[in-house]
C-alpha atoms as a PDB file:
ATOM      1  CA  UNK A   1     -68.959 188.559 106.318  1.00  0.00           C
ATOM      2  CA  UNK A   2     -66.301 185.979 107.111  1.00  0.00           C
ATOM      3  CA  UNK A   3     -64.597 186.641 110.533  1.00  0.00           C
ATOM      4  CA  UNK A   4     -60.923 184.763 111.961  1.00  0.00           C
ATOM      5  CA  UNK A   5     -60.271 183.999 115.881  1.00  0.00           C
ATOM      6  CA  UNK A   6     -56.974 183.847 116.884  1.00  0.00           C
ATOM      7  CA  UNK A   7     -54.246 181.365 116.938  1.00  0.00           C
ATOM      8  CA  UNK A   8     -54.745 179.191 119.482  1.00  0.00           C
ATOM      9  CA  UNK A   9     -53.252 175.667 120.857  1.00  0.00           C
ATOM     10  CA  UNK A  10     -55.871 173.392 119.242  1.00  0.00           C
ATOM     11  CA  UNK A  11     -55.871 169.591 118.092  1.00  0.00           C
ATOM     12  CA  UNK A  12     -55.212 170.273 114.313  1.00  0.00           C
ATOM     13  CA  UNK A  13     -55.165 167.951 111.193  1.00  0.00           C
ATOM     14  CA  UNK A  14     -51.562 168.733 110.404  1.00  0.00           C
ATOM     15  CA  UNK A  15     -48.087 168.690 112.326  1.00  0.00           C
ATOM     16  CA  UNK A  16     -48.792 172.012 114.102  1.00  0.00           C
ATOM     17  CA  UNK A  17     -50.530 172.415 117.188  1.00  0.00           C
ATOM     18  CA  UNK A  18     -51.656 176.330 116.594  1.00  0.00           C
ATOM     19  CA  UNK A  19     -54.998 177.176 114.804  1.00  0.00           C
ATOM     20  CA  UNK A  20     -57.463 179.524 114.150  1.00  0.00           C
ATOM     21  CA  UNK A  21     -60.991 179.313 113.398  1.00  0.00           C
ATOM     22  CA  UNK A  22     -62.760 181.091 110.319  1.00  0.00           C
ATOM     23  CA  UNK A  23     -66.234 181.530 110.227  1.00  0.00           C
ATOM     24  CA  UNK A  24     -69.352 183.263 108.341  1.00  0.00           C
ATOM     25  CA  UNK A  25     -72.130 185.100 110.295  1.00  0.00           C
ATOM     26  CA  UNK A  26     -74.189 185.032 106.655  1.00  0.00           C
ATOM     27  CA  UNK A  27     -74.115 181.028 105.185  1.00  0.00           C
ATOM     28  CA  UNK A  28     -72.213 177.959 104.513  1.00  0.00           C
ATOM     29  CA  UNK A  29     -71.820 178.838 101.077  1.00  0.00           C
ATOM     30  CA  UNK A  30     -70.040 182.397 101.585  1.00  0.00           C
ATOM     31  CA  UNK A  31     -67.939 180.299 104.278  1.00  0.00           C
ATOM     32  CA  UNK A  32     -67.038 177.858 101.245  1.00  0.00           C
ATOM     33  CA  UNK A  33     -66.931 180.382  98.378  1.00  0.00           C
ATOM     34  CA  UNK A  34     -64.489 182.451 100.482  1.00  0.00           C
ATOM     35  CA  UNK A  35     -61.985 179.076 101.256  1.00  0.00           C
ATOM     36  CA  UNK A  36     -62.671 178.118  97.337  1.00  0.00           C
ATOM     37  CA  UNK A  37     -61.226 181.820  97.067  1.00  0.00           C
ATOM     38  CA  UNK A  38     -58.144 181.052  98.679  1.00  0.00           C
ATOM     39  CA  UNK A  39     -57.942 177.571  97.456  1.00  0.00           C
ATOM     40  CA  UNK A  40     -58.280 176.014 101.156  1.00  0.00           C
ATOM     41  CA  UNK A  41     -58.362 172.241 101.297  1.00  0.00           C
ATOM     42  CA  UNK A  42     -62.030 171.227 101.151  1.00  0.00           C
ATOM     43  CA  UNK A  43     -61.391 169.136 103.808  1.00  0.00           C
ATOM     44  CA  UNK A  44     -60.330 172.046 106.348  1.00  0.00           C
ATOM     45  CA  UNK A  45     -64.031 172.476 106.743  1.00  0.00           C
ATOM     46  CA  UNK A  46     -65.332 171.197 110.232  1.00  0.00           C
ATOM     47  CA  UNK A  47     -69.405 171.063 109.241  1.00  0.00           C
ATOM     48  CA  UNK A  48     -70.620 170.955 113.206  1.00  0.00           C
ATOM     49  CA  UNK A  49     -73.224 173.194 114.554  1.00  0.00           C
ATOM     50  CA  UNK A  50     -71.200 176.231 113.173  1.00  0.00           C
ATOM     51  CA  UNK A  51     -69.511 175.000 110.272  1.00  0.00           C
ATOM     52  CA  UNK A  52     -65.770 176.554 110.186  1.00  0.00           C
ATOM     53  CA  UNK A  53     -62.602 176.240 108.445  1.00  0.00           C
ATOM     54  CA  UNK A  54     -59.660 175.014 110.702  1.00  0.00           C
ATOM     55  CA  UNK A  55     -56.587 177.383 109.603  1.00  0.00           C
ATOM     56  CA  UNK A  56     -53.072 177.502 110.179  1.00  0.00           C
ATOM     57  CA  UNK A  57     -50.918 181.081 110.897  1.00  0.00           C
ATOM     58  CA  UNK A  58     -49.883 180.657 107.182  1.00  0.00           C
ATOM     59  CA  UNK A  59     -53.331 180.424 106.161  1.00  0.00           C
ATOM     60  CA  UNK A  60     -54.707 182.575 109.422  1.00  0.00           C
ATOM     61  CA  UNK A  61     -52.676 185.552 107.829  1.00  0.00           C
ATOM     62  CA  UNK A  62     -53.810 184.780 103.948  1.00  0.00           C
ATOM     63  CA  UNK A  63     -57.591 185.143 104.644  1.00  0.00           C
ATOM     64  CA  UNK A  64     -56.858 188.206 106.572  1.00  0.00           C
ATOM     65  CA  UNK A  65     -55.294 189.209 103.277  1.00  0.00           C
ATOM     66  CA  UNK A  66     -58.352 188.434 101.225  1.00  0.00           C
ATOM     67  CA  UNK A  67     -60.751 190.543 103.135  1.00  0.00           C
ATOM     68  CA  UNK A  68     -61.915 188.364 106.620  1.00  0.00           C
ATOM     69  CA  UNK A  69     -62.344 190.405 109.505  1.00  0.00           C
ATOM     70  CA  UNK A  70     -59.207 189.911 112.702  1.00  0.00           C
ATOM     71  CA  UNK A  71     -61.360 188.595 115.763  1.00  0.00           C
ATOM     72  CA  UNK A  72     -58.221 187.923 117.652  1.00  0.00           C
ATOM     73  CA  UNK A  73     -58.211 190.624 120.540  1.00  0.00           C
ATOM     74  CA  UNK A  74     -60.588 190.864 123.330  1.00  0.00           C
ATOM     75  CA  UNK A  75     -62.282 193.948 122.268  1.00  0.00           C
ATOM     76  CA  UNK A  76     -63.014 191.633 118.754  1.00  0.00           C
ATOM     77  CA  UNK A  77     -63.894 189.030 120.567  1.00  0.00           C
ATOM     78  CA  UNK A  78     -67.783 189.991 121.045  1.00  0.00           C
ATOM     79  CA  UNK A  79     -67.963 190.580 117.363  1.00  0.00           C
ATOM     80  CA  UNK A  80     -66.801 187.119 117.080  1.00  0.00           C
ATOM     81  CA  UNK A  81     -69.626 186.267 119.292  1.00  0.00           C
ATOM     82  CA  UNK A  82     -71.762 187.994 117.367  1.00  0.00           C
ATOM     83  CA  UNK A  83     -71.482 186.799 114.239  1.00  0.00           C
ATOM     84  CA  UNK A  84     -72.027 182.826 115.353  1.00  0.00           C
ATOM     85  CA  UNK A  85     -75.651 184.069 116.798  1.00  0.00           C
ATOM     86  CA  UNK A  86     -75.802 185.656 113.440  1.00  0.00           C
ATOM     87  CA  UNK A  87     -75.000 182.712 111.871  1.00  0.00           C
ATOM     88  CA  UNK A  88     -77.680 180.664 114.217  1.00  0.00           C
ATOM     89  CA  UNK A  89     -80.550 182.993 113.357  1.00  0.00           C
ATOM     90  CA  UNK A  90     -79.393 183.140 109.784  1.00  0.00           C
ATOM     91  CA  UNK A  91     -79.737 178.892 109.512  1.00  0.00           C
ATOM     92  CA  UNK A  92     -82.248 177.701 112.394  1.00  0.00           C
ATOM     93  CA  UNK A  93     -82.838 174.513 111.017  1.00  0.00           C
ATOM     94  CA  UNK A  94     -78.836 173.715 111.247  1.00  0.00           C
ATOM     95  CA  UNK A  95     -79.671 174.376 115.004  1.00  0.00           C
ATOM     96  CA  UNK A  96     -82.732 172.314 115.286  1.00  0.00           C
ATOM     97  CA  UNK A  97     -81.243 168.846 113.647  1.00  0.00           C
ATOM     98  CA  UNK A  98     -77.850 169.637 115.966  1.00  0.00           C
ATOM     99  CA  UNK A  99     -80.333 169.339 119.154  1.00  0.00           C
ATOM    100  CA  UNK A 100     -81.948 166.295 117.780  1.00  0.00           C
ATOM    101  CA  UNK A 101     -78.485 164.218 117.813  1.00  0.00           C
END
């Protein structure tokens, strides 16, 4: 399942300073098959610990559109939570080399 924060003041790659973070609780490739979906710029994609797409409100509100769940109020916000320690026991190793840096 793909989830969306909410907008937040964030360091961004473009001219705005408001962002969102998308995420998957399943796999990187259901994270990048849903941003191929909506024909987000490949690079977008932040591949840290918990890989994530960086979004703007335009783009916030289109993958909201397409299906991804609204993590953006407090009573959300756990199954936010939830779905990155999803996405940790879903990909351990991804965990494991992130330690070793």
């Amino acid at each position: 399942m793909i989830f969306v924060d909410g907008l937040a003041q964030r360091r961004t790659i473009w001219s705005g300073d408001l962002a969102a973070h998308m995420v998957s609780d399943t796999s990187l490739a259901e994270l990048k098959a849903f941003a191929e979906a909506l024909r987000l710029p490949q690079y977008w994609l932040q591949p840290l610990v918990v890989p994530h797409y960086e979004l703007s409100p335009m783009w916030r509100v289109r993958a909201l559109r397409a299906g991804a769940v609204d993590c953006s109020g407090l009573d959300r916000q756990a199954e936010y939570l939830a779905a990155l320690r999803r996405y940790a026991e879903n990909n351990p190793a991804v965990f494991r080399q992130a330690r070793a840096r």
